[in-house]
C-alpha atoms as a PDB file:
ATOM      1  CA  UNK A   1       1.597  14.592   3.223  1.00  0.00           C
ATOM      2  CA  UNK A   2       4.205  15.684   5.536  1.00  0.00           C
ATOM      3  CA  UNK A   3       5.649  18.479   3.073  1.00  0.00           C
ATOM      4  CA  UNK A   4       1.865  19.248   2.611  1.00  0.00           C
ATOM      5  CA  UNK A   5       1.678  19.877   6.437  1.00  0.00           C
ATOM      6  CA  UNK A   6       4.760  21.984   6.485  1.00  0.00           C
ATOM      7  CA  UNK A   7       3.816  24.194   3.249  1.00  0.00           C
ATOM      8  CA  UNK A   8      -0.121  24.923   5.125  1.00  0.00           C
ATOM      9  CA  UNK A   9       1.818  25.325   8.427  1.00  0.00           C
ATOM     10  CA  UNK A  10       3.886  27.970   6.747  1.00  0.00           C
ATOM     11  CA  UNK A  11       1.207  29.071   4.739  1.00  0.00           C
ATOM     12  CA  UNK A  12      -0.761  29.917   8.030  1.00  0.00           C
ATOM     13  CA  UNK A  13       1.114  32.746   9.154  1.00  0.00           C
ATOM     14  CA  UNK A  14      -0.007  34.097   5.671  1.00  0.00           C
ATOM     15  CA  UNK A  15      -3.239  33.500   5.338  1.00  0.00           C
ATOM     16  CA  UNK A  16      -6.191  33.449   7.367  1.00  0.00           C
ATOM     17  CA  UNK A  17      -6.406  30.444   9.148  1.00  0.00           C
ATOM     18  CA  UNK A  18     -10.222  29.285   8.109  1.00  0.00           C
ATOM     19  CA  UNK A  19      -8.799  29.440   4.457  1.00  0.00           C
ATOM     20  CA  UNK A  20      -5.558  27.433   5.643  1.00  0.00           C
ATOM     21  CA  UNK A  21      -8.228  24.678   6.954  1.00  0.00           C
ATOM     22  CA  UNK A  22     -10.156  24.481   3.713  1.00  0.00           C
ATOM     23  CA  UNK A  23      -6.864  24.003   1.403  1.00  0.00           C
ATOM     24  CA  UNK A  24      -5.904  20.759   3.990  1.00  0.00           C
ATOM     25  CA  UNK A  25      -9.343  19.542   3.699  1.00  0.00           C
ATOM     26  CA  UNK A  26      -9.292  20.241  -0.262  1.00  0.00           C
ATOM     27  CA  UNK A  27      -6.055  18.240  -0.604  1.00  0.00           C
ATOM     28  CA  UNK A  28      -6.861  15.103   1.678  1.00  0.00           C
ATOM     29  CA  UNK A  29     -10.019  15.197  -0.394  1.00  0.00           C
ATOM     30  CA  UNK A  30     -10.269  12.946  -3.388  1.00  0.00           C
ATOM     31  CA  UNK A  31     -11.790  13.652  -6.636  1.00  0.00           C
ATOM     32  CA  UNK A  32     -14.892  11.884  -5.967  1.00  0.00           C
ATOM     33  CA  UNK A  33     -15.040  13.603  -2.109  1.00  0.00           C
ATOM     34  CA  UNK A  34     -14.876  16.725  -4.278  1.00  0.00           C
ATOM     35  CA  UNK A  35     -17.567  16.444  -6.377  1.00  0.00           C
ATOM     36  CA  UNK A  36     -19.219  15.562  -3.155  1.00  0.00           C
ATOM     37  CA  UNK A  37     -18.681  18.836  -1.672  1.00  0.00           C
ATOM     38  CA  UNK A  38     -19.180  20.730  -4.389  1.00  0.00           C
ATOM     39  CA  UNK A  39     -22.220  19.012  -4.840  1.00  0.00           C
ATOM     40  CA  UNK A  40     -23.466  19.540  -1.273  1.00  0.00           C
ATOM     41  CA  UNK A  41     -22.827  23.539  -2.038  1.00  0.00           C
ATOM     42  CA  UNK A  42     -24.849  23.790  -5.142  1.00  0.00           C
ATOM     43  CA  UNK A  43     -27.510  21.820  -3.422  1.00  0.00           C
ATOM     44  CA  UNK A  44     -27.524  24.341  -0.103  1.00  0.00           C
ATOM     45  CA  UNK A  45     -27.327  27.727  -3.085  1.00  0.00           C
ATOM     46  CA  UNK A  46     -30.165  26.105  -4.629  1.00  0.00           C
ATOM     47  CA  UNK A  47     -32.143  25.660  -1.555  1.00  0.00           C
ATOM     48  CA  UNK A  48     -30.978  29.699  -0.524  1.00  0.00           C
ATOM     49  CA  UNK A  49     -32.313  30.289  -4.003  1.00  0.00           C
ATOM     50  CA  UNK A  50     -35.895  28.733  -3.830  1.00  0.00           C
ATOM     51  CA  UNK A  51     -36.337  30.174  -0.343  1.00  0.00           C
ATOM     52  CA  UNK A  52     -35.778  33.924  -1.779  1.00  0.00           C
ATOM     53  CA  UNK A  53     -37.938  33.022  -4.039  1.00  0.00           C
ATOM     54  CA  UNK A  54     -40.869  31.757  -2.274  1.00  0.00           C
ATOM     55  CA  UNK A  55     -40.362  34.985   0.320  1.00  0.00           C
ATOM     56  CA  UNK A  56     -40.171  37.410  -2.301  1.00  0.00           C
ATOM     57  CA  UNK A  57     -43.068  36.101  -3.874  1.00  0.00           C
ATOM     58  CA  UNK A  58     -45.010  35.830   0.015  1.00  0.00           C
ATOM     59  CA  UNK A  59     -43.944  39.427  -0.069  1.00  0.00           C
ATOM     60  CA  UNK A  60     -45.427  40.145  -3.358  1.00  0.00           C
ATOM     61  CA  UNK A  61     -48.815  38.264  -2.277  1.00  0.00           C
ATOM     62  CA  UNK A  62     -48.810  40.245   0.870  1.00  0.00           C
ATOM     63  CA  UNK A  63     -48.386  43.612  -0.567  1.00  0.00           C
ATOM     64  CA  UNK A  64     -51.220  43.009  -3.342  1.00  0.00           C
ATOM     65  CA  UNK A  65     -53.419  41.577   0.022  1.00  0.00           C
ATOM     66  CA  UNK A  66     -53.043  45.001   1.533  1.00  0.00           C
ATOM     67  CA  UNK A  67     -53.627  47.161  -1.474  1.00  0.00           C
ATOM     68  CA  UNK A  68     -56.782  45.247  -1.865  1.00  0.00           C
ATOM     69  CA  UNK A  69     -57.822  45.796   1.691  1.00  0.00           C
ATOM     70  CA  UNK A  70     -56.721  49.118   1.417  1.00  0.00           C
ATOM     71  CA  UNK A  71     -59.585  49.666  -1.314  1.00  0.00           C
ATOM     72  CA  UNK A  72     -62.159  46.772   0.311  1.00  0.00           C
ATOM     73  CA  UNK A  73     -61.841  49.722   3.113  1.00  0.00           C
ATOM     74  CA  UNK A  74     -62.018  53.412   0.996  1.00  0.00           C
ATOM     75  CA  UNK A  75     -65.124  51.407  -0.825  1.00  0.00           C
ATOM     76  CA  UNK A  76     -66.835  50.666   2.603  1.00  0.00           C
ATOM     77  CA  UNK A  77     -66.223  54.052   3.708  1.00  0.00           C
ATOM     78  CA  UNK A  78     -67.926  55.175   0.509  1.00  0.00           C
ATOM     79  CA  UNK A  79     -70.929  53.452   0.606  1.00  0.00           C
ATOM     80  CA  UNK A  80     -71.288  54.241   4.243  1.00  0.00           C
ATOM     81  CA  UNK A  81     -70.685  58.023   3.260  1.00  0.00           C
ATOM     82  CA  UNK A  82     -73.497  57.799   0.050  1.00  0.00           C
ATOM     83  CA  UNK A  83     -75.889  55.872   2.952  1.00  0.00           C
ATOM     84  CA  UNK A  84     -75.284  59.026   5.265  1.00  0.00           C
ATOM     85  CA  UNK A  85     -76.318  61.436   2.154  1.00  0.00           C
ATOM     86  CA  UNK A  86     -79.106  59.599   1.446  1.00  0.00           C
ATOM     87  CA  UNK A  87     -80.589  59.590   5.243  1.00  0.00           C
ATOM     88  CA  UNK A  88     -79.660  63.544   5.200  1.00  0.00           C
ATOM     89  CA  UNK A  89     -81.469  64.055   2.087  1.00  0.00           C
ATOM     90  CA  UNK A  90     -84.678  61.937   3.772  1.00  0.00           C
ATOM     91  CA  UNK A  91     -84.463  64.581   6.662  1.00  0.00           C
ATOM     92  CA  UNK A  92     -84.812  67.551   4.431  1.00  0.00           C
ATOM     93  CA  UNK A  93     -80.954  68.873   4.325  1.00  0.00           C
ATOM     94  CA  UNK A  94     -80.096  70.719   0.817  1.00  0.00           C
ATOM     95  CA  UNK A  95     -77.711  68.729  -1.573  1.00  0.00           C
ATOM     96  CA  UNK A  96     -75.256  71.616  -1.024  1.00  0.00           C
ATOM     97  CA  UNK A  97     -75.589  71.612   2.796  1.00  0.00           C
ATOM     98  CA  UNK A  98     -75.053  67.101   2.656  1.00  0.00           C
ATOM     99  CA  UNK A  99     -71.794  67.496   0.511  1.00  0.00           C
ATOM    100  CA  UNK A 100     -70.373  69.750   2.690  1.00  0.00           C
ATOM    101  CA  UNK A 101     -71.630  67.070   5.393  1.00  0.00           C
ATOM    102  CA  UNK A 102     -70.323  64.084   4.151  1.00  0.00           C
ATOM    103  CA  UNK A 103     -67.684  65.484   1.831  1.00  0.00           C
ATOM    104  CA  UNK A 104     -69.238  63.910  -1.484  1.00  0.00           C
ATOM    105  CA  UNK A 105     -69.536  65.413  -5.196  1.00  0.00           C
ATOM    106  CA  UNK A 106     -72.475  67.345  -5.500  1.00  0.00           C
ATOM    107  CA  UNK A 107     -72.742  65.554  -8.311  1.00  0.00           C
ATOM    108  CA  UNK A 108     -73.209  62.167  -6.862  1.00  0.00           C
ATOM    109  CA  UNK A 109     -75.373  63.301  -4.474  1.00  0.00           C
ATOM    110  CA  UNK A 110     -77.853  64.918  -6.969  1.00  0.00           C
ATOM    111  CA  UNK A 111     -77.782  61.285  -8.675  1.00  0.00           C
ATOM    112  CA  UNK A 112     -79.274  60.319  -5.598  1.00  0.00           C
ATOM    113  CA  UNK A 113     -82.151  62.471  -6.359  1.00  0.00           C
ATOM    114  CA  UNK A 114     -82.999  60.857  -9.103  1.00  0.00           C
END
């Protein structure tokens, strides 16, 4: 142990002294204390793992959550825009004159006519 101390002594003015402090704890470690540790590490990596997971996968539900809003909302606009056409039509406007209004095809606006 004591030529152990010297060579991580010496070996500190080398390397960095977090690594020096890992090498003393790997060599007062046994085998078993080891597999411990390494243990431990593949146990945290696998917990970092899952949790990237399960975020990129929140992240994935939360994007497809706003794209669906995103068209719950242009449909709702829609219908509010055919309801408009419709009440402009009632009032005597000119299918021409209520897609210029409401910015609808003069298509789907003649369907209303129908």
């Amino acid at each position: 142990m004591f030529v152990l101390s010297g060579v991580i002594t010496f070996a500190d003015k080398i390397i960095e002294p977090d690594f020096a402090r890992r090498v003393e704890e790997w060599i007062k470690m046994t085998k078993v204390g080891r597999l411990f540790e390494e243990e431990k590490l593949q146990a945290m990596a696998d917990v970092r793992q899952s949790m990237e997971k399960t975020i990129a996968e929140k992240d994935m539900a939360l994007a497809v959550a706003e794209k669906e809003k995103a068209i719950a909302i242009a449909e709702k606009q829609h219908e509010a825009l055919k309801l408009a056409s419709v009440r402009l039509l009632l009032k005597g406007s000119s299918p021409e004159e209520v897609s210029k209004t409401t910015g609808l095809p003069l298509k789907e606006i003649e369907e209303f006519l129908k």
